[in-house]
C-alpha atoms as a PDB file:
ATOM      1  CA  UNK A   1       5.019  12.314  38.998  1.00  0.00           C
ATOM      2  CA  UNK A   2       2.326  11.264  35.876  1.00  0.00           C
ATOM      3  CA  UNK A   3       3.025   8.664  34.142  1.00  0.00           C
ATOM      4  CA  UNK A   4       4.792   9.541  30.521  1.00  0.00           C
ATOM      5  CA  UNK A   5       3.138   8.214  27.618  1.00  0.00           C
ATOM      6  CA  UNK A   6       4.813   7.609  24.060  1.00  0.00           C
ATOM      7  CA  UNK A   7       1.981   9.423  22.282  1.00  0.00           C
ATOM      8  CA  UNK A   8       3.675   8.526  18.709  1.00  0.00           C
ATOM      9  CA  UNK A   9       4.085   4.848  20.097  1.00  0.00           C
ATOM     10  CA  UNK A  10       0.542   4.223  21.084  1.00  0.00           C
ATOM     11  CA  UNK A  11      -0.984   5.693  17.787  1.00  0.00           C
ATOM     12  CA  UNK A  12       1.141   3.436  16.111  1.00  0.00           C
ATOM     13  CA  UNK A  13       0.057   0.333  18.495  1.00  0.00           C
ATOM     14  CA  UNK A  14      -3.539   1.177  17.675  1.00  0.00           C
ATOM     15  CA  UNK A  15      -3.309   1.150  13.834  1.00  0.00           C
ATOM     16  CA  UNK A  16      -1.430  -2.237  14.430  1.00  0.00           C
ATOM     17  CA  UNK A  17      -4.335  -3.001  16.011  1.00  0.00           C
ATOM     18  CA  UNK A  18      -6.677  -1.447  13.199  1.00  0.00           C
ATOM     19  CA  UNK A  19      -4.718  -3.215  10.914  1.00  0.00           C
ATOM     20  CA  UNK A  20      -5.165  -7.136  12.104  1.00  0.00           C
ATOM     21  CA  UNK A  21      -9.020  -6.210  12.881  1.00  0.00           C
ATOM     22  CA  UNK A  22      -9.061  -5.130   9.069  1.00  0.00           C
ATOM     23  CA  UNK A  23      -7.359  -8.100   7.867  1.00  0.00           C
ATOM     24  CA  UNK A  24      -9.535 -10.558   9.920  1.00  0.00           C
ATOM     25  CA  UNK A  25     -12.690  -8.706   9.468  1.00  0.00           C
ATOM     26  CA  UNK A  26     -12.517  -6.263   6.784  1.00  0.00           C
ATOM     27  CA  UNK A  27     -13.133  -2.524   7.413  1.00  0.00           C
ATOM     28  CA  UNK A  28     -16.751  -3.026   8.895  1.00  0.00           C
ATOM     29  CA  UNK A  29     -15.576  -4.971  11.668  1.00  0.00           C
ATOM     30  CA  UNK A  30     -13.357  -2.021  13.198  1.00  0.00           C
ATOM     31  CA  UNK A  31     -14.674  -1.268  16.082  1.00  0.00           C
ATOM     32  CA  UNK A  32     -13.328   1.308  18.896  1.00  0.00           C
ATOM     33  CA  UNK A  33     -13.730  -1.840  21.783  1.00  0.00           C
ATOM     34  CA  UNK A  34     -12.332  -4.003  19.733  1.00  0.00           C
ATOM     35  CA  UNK A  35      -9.293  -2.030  19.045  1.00  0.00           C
ATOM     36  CA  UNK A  36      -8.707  -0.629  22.381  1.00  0.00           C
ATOM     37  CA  UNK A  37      -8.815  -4.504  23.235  1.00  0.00           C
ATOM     38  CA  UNK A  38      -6.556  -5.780  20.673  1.00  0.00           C
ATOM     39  CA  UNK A  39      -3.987  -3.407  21.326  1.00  0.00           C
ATOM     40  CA  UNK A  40      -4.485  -3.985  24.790  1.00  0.00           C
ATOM     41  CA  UNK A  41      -5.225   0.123  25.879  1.00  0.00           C
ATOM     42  CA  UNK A  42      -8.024   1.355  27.306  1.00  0.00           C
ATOM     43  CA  UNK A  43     -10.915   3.193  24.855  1.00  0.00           C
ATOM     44  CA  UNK A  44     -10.444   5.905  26.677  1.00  0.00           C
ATOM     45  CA  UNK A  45      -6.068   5.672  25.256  1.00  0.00           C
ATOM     46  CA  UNK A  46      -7.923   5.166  21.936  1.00  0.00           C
ATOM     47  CA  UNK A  47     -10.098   8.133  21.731  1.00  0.00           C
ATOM     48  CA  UNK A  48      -7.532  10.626  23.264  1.00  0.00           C
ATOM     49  CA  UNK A  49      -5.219   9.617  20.121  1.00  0.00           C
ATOM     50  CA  UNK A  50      -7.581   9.978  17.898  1.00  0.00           C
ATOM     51  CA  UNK A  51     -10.629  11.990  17.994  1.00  0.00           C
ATOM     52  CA  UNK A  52     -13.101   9.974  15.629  1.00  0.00           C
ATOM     53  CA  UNK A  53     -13.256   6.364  13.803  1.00  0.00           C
ATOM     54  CA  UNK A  54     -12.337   8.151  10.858  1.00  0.00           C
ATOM     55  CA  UNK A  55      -8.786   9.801  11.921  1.00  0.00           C
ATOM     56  CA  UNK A  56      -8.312   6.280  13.423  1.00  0.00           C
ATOM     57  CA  UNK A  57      -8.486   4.582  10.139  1.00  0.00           C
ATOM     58  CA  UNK A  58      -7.031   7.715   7.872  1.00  0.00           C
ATOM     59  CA  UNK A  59      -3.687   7.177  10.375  1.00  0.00           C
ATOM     60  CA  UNK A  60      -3.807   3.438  10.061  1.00  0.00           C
ATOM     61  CA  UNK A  61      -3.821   3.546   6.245  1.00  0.00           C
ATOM     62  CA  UNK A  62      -0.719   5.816   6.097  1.00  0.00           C
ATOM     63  CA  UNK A  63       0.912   3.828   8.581  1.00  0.00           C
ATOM     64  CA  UNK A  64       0.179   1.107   6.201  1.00  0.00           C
ATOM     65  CA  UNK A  65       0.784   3.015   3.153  1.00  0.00           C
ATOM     66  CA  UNK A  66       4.303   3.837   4.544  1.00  0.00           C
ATOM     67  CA  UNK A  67       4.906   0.208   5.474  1.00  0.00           C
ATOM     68  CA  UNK A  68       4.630  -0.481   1.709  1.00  0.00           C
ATOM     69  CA  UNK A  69       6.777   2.528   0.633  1.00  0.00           C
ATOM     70  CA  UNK A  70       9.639   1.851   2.932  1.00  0.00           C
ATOM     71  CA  UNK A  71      10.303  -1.700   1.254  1.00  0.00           C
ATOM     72  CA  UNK A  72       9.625  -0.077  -2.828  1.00  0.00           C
ATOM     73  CA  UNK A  73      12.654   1.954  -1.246  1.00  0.00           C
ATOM     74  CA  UNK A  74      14.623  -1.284  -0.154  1.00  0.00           C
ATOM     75  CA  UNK A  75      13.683  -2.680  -3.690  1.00  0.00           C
ATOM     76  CA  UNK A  76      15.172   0.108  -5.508  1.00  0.00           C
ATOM     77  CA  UNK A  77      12.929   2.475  -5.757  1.00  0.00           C
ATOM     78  CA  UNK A  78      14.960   5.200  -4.747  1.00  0.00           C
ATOM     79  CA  UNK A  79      17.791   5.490  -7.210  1.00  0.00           C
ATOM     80  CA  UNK A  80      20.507   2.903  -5.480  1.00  0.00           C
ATOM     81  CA  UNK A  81      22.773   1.998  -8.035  1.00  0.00           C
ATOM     82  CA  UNK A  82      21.658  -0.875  -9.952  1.00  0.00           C
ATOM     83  CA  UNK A  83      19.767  -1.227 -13.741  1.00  0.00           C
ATOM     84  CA  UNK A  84      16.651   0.919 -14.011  1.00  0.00           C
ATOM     85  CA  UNK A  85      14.774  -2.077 -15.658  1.00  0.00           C
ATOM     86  CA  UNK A  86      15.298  -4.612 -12.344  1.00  0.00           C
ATOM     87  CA  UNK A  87      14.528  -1.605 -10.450  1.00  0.00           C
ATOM     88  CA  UNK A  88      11.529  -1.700 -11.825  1.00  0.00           C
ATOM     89  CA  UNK A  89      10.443  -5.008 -12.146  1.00  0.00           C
ATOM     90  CA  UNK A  90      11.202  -5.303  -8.166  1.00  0.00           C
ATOM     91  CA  UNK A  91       9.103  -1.953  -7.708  1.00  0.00           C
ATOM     92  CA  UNK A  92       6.432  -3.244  -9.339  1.00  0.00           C
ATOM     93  CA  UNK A  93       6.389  -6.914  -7.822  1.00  0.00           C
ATOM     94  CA  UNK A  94       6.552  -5.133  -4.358  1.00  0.00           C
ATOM     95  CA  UNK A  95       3.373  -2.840  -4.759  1.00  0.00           C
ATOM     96  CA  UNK A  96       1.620  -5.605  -6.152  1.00  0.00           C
ATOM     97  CA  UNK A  97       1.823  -7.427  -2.447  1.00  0.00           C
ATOM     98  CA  UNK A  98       1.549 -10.978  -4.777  1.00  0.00           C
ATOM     99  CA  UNK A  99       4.064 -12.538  -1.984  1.00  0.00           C
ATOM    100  CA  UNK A 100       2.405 -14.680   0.523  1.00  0.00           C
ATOM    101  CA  UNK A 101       4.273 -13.325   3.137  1.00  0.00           C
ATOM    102  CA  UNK A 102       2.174  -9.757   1.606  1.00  0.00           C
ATOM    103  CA  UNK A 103      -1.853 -11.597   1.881  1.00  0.00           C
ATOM    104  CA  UNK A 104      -2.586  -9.735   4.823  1.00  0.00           C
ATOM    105  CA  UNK A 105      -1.404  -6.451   3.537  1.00  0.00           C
ATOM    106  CA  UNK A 106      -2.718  -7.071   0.282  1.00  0.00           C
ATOM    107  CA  UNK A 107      -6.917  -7.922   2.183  1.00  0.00           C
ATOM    108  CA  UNK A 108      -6.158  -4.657   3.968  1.00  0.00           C
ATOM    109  CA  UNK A 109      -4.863  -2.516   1.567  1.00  0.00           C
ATOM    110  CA  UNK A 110      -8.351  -3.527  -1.089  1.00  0.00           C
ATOM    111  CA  UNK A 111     -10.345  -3.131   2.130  1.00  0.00           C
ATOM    112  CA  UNK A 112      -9.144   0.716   2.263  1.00  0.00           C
ATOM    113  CA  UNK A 113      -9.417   1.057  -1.187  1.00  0.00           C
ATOM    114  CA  UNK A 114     -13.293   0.108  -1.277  1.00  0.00           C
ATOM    115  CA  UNK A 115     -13.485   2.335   1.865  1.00  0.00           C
ATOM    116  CA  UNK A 116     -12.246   5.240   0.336  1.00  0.00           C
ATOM    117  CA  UNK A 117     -14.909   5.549  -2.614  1.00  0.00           C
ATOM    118  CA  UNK A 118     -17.283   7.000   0.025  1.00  0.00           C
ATOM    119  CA  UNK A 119     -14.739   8.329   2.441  1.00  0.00           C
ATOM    120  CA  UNK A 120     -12.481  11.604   0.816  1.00  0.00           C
ATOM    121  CA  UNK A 121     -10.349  11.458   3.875  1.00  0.00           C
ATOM    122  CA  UNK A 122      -9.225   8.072   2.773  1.00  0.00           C
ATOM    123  CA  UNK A 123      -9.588   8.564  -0.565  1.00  0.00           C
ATOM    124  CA  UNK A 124      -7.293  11.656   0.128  1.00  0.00           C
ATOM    125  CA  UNK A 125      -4.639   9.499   1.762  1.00  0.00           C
ATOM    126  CA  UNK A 126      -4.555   6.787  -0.950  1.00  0.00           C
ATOM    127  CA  UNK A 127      -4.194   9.701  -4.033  1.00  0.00           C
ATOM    128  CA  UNK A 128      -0.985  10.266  -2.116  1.00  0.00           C
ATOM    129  CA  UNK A 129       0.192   7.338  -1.705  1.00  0.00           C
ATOM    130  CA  UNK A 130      -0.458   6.706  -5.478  1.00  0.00           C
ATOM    131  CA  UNK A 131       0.894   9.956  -6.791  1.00  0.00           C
ATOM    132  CA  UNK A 132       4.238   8.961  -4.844  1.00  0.00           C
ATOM    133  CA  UNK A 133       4.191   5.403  -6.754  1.00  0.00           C
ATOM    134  CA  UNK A 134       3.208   7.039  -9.814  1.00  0.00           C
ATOM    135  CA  UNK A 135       6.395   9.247  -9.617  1.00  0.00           C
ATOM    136  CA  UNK A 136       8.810   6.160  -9.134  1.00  0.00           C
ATOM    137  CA  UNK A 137       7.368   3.916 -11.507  1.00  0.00           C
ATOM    138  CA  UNK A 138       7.777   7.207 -14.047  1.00  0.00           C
ATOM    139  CA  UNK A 139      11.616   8.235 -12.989  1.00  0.00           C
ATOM    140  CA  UNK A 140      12.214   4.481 -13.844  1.00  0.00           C
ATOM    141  CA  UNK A 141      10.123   3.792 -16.679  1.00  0.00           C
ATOM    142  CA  UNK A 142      12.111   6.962 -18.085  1.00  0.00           C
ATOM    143  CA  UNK A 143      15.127   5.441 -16.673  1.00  0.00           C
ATOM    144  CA  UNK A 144      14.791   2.157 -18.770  1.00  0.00           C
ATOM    145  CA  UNK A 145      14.122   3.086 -21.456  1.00  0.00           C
ATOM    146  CA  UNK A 146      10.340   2.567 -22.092  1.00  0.00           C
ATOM    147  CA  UNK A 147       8.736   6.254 -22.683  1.00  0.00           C
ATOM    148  CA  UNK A 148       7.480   6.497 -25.957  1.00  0.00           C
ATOM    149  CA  UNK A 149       6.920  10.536 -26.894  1.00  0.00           C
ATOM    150  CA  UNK A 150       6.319  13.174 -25.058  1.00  0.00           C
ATOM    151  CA  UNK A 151       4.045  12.206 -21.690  1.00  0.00           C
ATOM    152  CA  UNK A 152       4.851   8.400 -22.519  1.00  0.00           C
ATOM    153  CA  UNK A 153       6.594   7.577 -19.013  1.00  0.00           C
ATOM    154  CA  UNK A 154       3.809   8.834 -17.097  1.00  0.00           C
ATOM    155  CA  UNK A 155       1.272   7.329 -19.140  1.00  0.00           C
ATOM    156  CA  UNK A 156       3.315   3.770 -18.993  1.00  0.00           C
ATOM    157  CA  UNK A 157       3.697   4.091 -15.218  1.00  0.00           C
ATOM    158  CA  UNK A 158      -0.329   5.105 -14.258  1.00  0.00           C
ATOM    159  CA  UNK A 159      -0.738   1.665 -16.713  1.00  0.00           C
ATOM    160  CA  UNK A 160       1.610  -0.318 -14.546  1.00  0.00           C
ATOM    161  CA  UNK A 161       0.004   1.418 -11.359  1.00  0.00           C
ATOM    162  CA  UNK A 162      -3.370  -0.013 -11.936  1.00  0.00           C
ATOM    163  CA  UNK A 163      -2.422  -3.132 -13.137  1.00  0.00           C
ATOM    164  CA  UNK A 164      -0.164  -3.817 -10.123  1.00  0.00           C
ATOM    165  CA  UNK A 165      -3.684  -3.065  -8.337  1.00  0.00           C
ATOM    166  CA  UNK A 166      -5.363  -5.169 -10.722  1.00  0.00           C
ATOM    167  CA  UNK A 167      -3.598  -8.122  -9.706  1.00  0.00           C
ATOM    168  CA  UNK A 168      -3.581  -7.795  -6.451  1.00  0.00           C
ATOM    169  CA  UNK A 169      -7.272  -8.138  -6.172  1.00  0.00           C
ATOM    170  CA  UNK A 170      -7.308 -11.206  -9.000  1.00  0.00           C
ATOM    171  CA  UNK A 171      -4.689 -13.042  -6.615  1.00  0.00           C
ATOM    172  CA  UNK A 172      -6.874 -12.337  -3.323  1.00  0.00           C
ATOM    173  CA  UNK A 173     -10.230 -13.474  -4.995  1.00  0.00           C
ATOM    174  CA  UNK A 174      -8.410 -16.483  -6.440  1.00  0.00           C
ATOM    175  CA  UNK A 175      -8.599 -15.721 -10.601  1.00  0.00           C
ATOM    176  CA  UNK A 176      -4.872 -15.677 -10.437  1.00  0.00           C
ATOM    177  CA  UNK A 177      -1.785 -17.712  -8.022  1.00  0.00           C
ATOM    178  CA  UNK A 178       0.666 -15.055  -7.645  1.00  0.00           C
ATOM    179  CA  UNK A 179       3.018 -17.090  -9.996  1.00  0.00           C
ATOM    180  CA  UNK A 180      -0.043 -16.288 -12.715  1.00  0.00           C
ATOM    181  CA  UNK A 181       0.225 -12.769 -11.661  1.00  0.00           C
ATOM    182  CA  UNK A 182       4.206 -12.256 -11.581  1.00  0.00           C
ATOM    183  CA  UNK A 183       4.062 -13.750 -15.099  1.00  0.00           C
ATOM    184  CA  UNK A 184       1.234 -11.129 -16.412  1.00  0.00           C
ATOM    185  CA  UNK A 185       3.128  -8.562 -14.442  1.00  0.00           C
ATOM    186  CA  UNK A 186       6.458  -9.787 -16.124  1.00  0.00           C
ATOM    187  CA  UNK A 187       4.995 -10.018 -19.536  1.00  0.00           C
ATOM    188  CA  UNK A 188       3.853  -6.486 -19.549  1.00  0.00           C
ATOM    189  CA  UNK A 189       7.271  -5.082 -18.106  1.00  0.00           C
ATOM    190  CA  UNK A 190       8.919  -7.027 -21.044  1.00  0.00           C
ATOM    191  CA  UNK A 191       6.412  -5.475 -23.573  1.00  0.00           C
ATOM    192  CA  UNK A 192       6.705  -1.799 -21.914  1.00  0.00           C
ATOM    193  CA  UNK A 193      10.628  -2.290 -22.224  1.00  0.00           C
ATOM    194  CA  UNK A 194      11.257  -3.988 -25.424  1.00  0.00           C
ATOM    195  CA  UNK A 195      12.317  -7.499 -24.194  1.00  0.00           C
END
């Protein structure tokens, strides 16, 4: 009888294994061998889950990308009772990855991001992943309290979407600590909000 394979299971060992080879090496340093090693398959188990380099690293960045999503959820993001404006604030802190528990994640998520601006399949991935953060940030923006005029949500929440970028590449290059950051981060939540 063949031997069943978790199909699901391995593509999700391999973007593990994308993952840690991004966040040691950046992006350029993925290599096929070195991720069939590191997750400890065969390159042969590699290429029969996903047909080119490219799917490979589209698949890890969602993988990633719902990694990130899952906890915005467990911060609040997804309407659990609690007040709109800590919602928020914990939304924001979370997508910002200024924790340094979040490092990794935060080297590999700016290594996809300079990927994508010559790859449209990863571009493609991350205008998803942004739209969804864009729609939270607006339901509680709204929420709160802090949309001025028509359009003024949306326009507050693609402002606290790049900044939460922002910061996340000032903390990883060193022009912020992450208690810098949370303080810019808070300032401009108490600015958006009134108070």
């Amino acid at each position: 009888m063949p031997k069943q394979v978790d199909h699901e299971g391995r593509r999700v060992l391999v973007a593990e294994a994308v993952l840690a080879l991004a966040d040691e090496r950046g992006l350029e340093g993925v290599t096929l061998r070195d991720v069939a090693a590191r997750a400890e398959v065969s390159m042969g188990a590699v290429q029969r889950c996903f047909r080119t380099k490219e799917e490979m690293l589209v698949f890890a960045l969602a993988h990633i990308g719902e990694r990130i999503t899952a906890r915005a959820r467990t911060a609040g993001a997804d309407g659990t009772p609690g007040p709109p404006r800590a919602a928020l604030g914990r939304l924001a802190a979370e997508v910002s990855l200024l924790g340094e528990e979040r490092r990794a994640e935060a080297r590999i998520w700016l290594a996809f991001l300079a990927q994508a601006v010559v790859s449209e399949p990863l571009a493609r991935t991350l205008r998803a992943d942004y739209a969804a953060l864009e729609d939270a940030f607006t339901r509680l923006v709204a929420e709160a309290g802090g949309d001025e005029g028509p359009g003024g949500a949306r326009r507050a929440a693609r402002t606290l979407l790049a900044l939460t970028d922002g910061l996340t590449a000032h903390v990883l290059v060193g022009h912020l600590t992450p208690d810098g950051a949370q303080e810019v981060l808070d300032g401009h939540l108490a600015g958006l909000l009134g108070g």
